[in-house]
N, C-alpha and C. Protein backbone atom coordinates (compact mmCIF):
# COMPACT_ATOMS: atom_id res chain seq x y z
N UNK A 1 24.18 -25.53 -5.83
CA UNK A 1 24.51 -24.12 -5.72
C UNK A 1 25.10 -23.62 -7.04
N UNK A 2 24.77 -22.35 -7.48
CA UNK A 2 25.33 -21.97 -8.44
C UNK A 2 26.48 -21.47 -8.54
N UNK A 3 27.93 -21.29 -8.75
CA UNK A 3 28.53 -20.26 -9.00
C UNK A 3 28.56 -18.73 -9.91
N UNK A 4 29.67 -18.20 -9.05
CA UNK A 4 29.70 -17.16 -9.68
C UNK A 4 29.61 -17.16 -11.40
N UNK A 5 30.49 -17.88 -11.77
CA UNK A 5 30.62 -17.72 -12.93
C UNK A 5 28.74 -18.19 -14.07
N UNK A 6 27.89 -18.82 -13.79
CA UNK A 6 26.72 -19.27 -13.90
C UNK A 6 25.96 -17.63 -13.81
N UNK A 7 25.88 -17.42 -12.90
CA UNK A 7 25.16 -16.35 -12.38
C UNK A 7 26.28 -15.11 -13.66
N UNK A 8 26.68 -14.94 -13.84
CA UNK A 8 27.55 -13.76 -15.30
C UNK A 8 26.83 -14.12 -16.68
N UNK A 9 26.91 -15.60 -16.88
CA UNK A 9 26.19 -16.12 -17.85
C UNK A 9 24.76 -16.13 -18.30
N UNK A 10 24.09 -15.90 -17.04
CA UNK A 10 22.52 -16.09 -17.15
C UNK A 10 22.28 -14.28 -17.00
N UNK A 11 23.44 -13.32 -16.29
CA UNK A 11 22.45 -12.16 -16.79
C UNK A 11 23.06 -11.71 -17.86
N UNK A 12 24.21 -12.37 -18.79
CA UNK A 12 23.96 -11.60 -19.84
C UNK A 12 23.13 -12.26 -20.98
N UNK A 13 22.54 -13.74 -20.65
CA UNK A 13 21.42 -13.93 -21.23
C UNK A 13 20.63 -12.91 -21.16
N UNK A 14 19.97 -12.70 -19.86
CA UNK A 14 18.87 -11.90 -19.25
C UNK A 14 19.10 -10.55 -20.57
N UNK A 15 20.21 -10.14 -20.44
CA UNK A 15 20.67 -8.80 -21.28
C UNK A 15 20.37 -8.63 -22.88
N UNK A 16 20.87 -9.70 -23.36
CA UNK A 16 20.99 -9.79 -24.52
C UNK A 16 19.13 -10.23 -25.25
N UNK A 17 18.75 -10.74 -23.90
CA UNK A 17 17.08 -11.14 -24.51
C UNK A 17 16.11 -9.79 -24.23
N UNK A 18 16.48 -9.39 -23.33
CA UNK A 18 15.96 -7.78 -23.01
C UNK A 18 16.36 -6.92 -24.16
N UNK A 19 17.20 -7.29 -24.67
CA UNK A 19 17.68 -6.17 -26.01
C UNK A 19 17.10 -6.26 -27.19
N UNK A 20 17.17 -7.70 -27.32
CA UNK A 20 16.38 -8.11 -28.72
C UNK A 20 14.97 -8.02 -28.86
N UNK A 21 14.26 -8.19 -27.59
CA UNK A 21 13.30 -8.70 -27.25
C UNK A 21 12.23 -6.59 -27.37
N UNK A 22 13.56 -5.97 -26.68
CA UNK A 22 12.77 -4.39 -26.97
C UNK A 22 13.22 -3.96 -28.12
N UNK A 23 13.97 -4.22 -28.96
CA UNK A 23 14.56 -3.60 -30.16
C UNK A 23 13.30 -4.04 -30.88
N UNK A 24 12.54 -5.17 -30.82
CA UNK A 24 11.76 -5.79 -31.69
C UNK A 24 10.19 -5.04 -31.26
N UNK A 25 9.88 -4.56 -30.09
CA UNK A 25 9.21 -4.31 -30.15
C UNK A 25 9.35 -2.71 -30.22
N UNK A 26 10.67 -1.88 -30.24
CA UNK A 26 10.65 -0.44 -30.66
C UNK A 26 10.46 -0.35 -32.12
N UNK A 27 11.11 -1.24 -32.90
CA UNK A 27 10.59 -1.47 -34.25
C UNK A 27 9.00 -1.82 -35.02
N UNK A 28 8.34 -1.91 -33.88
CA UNK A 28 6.68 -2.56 -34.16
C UNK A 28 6.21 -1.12 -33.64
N UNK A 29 6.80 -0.55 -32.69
CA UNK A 29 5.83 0.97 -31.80
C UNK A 29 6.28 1.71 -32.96
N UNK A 30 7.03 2.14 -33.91
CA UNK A 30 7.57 2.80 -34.69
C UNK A 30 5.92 3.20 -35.74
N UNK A 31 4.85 2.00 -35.99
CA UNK A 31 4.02 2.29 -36.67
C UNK A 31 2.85 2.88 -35.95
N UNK A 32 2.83 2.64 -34.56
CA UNK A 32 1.65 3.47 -34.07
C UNK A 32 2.59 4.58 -33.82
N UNK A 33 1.28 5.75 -34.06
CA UNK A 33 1.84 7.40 -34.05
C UNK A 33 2.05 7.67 -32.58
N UNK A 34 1.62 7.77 -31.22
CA UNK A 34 2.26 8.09 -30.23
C UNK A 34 3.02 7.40 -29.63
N UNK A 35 3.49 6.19 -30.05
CA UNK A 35 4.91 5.40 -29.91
C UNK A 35 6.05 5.51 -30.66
N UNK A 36 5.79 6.62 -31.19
CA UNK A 36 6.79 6.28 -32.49
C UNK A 36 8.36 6.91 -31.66
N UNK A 37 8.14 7.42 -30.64
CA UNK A 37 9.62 7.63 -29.59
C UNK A 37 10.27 6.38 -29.02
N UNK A 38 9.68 5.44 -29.22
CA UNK A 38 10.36 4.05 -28.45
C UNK A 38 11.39 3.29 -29.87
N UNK A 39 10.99 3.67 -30.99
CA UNK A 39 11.88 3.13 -31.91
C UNK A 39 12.93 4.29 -32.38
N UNK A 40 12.79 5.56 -31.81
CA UNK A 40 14.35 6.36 -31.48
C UNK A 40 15.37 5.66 -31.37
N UNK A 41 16.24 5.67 -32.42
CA UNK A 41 17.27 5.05 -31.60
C UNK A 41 18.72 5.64 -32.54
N UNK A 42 19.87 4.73 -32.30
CA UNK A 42 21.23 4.84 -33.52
C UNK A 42 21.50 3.40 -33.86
N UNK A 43 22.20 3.72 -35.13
CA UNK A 43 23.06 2.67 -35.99
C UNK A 43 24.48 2.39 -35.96
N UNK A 44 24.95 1.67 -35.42
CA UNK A 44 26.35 1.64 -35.38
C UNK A 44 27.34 0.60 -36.09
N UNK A 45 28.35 0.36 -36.20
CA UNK A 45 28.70 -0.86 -36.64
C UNK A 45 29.79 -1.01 -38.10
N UNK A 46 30.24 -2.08 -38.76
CA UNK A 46 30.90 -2.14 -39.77
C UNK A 46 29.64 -2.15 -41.11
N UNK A 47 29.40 -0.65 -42.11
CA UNK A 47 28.47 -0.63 -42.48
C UNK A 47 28.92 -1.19 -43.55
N UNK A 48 29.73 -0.96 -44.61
CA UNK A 48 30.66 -1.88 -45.33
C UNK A 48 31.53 -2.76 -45.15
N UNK A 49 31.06 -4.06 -45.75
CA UNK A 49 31.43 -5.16 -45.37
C UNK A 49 32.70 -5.82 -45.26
N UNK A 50 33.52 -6.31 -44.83
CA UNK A 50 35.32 -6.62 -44.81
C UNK A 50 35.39 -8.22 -45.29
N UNK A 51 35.71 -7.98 -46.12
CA UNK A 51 35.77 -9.85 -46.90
C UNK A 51 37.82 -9.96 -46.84
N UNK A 52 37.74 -11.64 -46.68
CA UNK A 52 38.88 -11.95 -46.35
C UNK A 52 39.10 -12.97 -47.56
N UNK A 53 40.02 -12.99 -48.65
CA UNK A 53 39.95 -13.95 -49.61
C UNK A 53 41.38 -14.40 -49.60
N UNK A 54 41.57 -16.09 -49.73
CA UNK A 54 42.74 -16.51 -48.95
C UNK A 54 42.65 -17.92 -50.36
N UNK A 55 41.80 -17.68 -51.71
CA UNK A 55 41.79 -18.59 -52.41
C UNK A 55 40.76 -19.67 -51.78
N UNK A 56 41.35 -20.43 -51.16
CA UNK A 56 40.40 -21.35 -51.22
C UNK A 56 38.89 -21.47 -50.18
N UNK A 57 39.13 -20.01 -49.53
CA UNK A 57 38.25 -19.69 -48.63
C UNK A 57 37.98 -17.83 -48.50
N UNK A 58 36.95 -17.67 -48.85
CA UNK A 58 36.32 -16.40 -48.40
C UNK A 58 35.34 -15.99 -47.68
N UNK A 59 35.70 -15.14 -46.91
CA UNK A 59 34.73 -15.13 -46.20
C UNK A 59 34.39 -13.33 -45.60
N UNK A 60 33.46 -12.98 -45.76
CA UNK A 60 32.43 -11.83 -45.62
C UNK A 60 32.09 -11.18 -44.49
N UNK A 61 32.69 -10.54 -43.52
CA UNK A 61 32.17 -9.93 -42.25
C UNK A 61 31.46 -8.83 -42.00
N UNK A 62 30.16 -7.95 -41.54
CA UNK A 62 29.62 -7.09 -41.47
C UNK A 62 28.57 -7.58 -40.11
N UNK A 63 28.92 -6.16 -39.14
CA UNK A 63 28.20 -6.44 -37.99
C UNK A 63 27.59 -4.80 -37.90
N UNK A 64 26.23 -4.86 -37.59
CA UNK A 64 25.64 -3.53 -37.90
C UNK A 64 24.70 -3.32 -36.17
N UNK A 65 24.94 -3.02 -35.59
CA UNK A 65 24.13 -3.06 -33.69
C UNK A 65 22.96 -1.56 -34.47
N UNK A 66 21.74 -1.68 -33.78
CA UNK A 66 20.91 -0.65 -33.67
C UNK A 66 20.13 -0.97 -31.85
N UNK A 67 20.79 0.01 -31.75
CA UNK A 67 20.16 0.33 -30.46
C UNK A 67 18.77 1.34 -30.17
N UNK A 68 17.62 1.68 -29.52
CA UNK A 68 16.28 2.17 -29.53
C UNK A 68 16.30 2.39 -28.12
N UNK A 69 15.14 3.17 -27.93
CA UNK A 69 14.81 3.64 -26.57
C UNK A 69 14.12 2.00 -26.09
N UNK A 70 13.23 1.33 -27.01
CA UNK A 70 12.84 0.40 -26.53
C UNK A 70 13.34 -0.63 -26.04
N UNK A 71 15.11 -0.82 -26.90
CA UNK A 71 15.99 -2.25 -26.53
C UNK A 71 16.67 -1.47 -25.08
N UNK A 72 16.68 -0.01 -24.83
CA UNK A 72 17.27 0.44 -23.78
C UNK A 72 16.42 -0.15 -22.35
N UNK A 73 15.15 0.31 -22.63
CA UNK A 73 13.97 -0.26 -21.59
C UNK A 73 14.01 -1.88 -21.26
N UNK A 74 14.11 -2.34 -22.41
CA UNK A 74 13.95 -4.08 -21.96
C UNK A 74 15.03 -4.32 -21.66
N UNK A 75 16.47 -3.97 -21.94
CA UNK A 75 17.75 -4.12 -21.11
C UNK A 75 17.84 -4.08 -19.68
N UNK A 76 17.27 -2.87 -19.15
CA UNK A 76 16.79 -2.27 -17.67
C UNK A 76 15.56 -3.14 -16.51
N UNK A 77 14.29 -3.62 -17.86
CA UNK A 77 13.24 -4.27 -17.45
C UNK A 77 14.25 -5.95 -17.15
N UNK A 78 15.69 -6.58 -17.62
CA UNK A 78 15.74 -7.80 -17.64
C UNK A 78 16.48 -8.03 -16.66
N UNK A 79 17.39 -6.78 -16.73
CA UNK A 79 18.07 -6.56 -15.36
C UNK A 79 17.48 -6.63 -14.10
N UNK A 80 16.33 -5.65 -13.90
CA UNK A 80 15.34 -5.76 -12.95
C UNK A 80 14.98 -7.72 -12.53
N UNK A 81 14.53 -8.05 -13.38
CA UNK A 81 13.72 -9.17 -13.09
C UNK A 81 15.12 -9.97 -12.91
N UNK A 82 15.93 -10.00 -13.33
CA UNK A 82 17.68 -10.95 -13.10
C UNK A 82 17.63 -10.37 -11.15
N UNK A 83 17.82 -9.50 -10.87
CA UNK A 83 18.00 -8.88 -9.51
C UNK A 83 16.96 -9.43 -8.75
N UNK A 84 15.84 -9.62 -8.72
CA UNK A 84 14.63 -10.24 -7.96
C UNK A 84 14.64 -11.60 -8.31
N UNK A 85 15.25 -12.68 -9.10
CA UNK A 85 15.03 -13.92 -9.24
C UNK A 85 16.28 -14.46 -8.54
């Protein structure tokens, strides 16, 4: 039997592969001309980068999310299929 906690883990797999999985393909519809609404989307994120220098260690942080109509759809489409499995 699974627990709860298993079942949190596997749909935000489900989530996170639905996201990537449509972001990648709103970015490919972007070149055909009557798809080009599925790679709509925004940019969000740390656009300039935050570096931490401590001498003997530096280190570089920048996290940039783009969200699309398409990573919105496969979010919804993974959810769906998480709910029926």
């Amino acid at each position: 039997m699974a627990t709860k906690d298993k079942n949190i883990w596997i749909l935000l797999i489900f989530i996170l592969s639905g996201l990537v999985v449509g972001g990648l393909l709103g970015e490919l519809a972007t070149k055909i001309s009557w798809l080009w609404w599925l790679g709509y989307g925004q940019e969000f994120g740390l656009s300039s980068p935050v570096t931490l220098d401590i001498n003997i260690l530096k280190v570089t942080f920048s996290v940039i999310f783009r969200i699309n109509i398409a990573s919105i759809i496969g979010m919804a489409i993974s959810i769906f299929i998480y709910r029926k499995v």
